[in-house]
C-alpha atoms as a PDB file:
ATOM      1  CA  UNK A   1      -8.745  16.421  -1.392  1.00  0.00           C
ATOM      2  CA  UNK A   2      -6.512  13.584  -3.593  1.00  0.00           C
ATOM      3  CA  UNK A   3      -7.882  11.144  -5.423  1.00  0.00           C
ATOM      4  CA  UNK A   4      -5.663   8.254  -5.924  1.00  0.00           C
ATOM      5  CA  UNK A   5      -5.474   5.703  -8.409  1.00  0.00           C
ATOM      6  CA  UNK A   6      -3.334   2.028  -8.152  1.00  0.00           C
ATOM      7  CA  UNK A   7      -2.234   0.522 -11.043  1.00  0.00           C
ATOM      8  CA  UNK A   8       0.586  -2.250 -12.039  1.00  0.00           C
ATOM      9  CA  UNK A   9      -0.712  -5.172 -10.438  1.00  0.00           C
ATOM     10  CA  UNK A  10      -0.853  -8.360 -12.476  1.00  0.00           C
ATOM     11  CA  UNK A  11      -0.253 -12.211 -11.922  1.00  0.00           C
ATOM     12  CA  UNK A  12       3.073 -13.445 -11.222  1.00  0.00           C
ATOM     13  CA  UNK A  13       5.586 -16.401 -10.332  1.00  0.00           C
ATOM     14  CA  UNK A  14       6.449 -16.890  -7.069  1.00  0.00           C
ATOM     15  CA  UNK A  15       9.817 -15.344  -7.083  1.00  0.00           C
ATOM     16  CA  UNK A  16       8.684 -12.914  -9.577  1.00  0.00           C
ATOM     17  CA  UNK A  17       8.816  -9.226  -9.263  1.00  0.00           C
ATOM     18  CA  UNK A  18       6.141  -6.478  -9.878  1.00  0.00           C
ATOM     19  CA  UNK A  19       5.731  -2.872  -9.571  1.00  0.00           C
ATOM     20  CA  UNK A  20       2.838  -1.224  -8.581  1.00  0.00           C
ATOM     21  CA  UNK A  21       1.857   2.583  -8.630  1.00  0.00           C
ATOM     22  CA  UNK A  22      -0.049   5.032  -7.432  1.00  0.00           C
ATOM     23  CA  UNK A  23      -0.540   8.888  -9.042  1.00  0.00           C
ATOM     24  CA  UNK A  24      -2.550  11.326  -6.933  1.00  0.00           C
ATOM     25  CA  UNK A  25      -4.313  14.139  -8.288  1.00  0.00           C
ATOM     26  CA  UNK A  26      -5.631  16.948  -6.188  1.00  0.00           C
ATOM     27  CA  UNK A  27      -3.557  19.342  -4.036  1.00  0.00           C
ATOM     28  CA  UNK A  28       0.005  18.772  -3.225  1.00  0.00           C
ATOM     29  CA  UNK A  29       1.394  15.599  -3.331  1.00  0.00           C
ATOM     30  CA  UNK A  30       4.471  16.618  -1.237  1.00  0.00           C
ATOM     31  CA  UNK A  31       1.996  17.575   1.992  1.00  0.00           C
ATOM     32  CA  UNK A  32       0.699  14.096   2.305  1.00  0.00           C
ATOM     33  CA  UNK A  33       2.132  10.955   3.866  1.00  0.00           C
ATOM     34  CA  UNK A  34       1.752   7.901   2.013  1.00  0.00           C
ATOM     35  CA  UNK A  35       1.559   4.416   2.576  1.00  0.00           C
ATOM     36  CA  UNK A  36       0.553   1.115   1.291  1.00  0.00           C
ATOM     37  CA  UNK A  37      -1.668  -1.620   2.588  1.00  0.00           C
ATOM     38  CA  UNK A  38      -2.968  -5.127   1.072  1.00  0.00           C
ATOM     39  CA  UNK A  39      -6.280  -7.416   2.154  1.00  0.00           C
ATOM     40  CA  UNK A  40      -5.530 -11.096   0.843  1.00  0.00           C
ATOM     41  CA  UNK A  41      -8.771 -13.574   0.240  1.00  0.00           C
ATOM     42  CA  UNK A  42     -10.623 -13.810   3.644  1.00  0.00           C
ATOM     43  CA  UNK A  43      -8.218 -11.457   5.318  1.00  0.00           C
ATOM     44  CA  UNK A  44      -8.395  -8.469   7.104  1.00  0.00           C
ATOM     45  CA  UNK A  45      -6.342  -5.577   5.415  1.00  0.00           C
ATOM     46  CA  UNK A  46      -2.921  -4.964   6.607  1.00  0.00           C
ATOM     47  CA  UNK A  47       0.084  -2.634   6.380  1.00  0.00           C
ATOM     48  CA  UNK A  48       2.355  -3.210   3.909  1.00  0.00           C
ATOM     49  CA  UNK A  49       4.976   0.290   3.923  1.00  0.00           C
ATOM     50  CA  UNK A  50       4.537   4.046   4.642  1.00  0.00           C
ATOM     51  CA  UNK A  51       7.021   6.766   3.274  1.00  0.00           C
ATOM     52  CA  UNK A  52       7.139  10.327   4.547  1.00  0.00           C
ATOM     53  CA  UNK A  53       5.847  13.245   3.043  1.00  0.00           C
ATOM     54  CA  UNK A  54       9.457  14.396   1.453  1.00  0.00           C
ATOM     55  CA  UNK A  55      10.552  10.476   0.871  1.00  0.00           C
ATOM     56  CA  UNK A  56      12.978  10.342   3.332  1.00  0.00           C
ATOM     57  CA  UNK A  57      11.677   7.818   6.161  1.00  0.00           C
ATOM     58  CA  UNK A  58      10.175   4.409   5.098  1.00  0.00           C
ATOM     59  CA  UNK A  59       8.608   2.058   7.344  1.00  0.00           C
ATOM     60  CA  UNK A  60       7.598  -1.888   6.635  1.00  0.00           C
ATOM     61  CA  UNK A  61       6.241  -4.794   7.627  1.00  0.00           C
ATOM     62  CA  UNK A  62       8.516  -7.355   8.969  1.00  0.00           C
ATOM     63  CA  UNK A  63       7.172  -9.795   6.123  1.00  0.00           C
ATOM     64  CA  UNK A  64       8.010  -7.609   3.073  1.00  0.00           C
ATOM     65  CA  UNK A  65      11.515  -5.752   4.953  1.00  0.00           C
ATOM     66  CA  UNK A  66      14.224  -6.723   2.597  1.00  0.00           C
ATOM     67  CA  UNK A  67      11.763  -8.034  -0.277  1.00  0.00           C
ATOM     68  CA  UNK A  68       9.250  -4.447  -1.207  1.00  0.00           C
ATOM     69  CA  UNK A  69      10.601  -0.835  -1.606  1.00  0.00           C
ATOM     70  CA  UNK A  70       8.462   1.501  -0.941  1.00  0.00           C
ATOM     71  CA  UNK A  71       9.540   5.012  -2.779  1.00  0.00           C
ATOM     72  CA  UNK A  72       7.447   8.488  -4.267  1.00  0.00           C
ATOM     73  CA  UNK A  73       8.728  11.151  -6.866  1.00  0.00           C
ATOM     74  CA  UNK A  74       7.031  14.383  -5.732  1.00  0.00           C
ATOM     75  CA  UNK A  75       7.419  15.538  -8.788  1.00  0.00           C
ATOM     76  CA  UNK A  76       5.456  13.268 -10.842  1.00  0.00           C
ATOM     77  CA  UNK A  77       3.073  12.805  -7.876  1.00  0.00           C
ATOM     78  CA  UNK A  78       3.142   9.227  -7.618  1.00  0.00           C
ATOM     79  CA  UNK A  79       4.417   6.573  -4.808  1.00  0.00           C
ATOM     80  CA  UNK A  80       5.020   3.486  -6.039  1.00  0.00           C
ATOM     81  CA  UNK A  81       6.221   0.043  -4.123  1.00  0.00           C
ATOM     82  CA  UNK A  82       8.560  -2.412  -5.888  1.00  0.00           C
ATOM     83  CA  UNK A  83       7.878  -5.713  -5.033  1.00  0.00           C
ATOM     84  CA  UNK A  84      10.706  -8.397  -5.087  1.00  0.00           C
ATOM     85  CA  UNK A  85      11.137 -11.996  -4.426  1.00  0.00           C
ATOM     86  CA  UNK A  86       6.927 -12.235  -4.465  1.00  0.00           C
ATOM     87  CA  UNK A  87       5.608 -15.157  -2.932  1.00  0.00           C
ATOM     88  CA  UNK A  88       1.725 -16.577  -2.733  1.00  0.00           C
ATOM     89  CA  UNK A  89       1.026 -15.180   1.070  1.00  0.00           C
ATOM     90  CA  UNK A  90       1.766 -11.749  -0.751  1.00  0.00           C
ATOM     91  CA  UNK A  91      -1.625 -12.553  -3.311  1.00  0.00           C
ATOM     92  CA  UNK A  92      -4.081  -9.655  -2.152  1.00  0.00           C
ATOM     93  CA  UNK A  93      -5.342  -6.499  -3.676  1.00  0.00           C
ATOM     94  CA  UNK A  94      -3.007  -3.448  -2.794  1.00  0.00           C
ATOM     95  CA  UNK A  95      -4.120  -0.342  -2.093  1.00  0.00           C
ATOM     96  CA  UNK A  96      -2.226   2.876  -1.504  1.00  0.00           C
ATOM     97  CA  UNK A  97      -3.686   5.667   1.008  1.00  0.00           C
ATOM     98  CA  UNK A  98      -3.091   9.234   2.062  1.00  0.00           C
ATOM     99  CA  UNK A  99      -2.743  11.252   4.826  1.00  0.00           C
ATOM    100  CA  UNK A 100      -2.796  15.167   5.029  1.00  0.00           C
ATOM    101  CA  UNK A 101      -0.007  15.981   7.026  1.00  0.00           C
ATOM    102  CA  UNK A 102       2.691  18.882   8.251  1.00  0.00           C
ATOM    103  CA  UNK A 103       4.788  16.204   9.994  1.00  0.00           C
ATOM    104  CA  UNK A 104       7.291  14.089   8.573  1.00  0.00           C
ATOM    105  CA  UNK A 105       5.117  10.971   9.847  1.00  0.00           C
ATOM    106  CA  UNK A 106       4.947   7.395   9.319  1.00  0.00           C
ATOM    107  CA  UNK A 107       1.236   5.790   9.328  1.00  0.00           C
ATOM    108  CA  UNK A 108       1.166   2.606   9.657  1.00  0.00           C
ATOM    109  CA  UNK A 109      -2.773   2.114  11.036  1.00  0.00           C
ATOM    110  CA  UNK A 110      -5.406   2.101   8.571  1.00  0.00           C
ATOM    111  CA  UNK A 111      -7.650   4.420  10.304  1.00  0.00           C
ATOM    112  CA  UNK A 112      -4.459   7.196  10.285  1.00  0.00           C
ATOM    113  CA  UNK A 113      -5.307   8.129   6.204  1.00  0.00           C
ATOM    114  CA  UNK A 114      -7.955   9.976   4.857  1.00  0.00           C
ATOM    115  CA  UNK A 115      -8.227   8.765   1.509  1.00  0.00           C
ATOM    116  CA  UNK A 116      -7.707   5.396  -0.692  1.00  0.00           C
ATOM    117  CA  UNK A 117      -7.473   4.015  -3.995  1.00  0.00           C
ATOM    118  CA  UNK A 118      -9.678   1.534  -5.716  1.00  0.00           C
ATOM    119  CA  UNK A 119      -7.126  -1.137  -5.308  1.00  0.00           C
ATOM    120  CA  UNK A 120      -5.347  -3.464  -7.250  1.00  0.00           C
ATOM    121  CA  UNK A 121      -5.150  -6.975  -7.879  1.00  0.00           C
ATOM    122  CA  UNK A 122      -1.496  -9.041  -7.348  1.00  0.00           C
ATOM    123  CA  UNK A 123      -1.594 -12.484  -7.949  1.00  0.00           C
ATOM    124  CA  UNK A 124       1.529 -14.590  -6.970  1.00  0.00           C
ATOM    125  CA  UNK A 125       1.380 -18.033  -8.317  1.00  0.00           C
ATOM    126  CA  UNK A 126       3.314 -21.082  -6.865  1.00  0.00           C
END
């Protein structure tokens, strides 16, 4: 089992950047894929990015390509998304999730990770 824990969100300018992170605790970070996924007011959570288990295959929504950066340092067990260029439609609570895996997979459905953070709240302001 992980447990994971968000952190870094905040309220920001549209235009703004913002860093959020994630450290896992638990078994080994390097066996799970990771991925991040955001529910804005009244919306149904979405995908955001996944990253594979050793870092080397991201994955986005066509919303946030070119603007977030999904990335993880194995050794410090944490994945982390970089956030540039923010804009109000990107105000939701992030969460980052886990998923157990041998492959070198990219998840991008909700129901494909096992476990979740608490969230966290980023506010872009117009």
């Amino acid at each position: 089992q992980v447990q994971l824990v968000e952190s870094g969100g905040g309220l920001v300018q549209a235009g703004g950047s913002l860093t959020v992170s994630c450290p896992a605790s638990g078994r080994t970070f390097s066996n799970y894929a990771m991925g991040w996924f955001r529910q804005g007011p009244g919306k149904e959570r979405e995908f955001v990015a996944a990253i594979s288990r050793s870092g080397g295959r991201t994955y986005y929504t066509e919303s946030v390509k070119g603007r977030f950066t999904i990335s993880r340092d194995n050794a410090k067990n944490t994945v982390y998304l970089q956030m540039n260029s923010l804009r109000p439609e990107d105000t939701a609570v992030y969460y980052c999730a886990a998923k157990l895996t041998i492959e070198p997979v990219l998840l991008t459905r909700a129901n494909d990770y096992d476990y979740w953070g608490q969230g966290t709240q980023v506010t872009v302001s117009s």
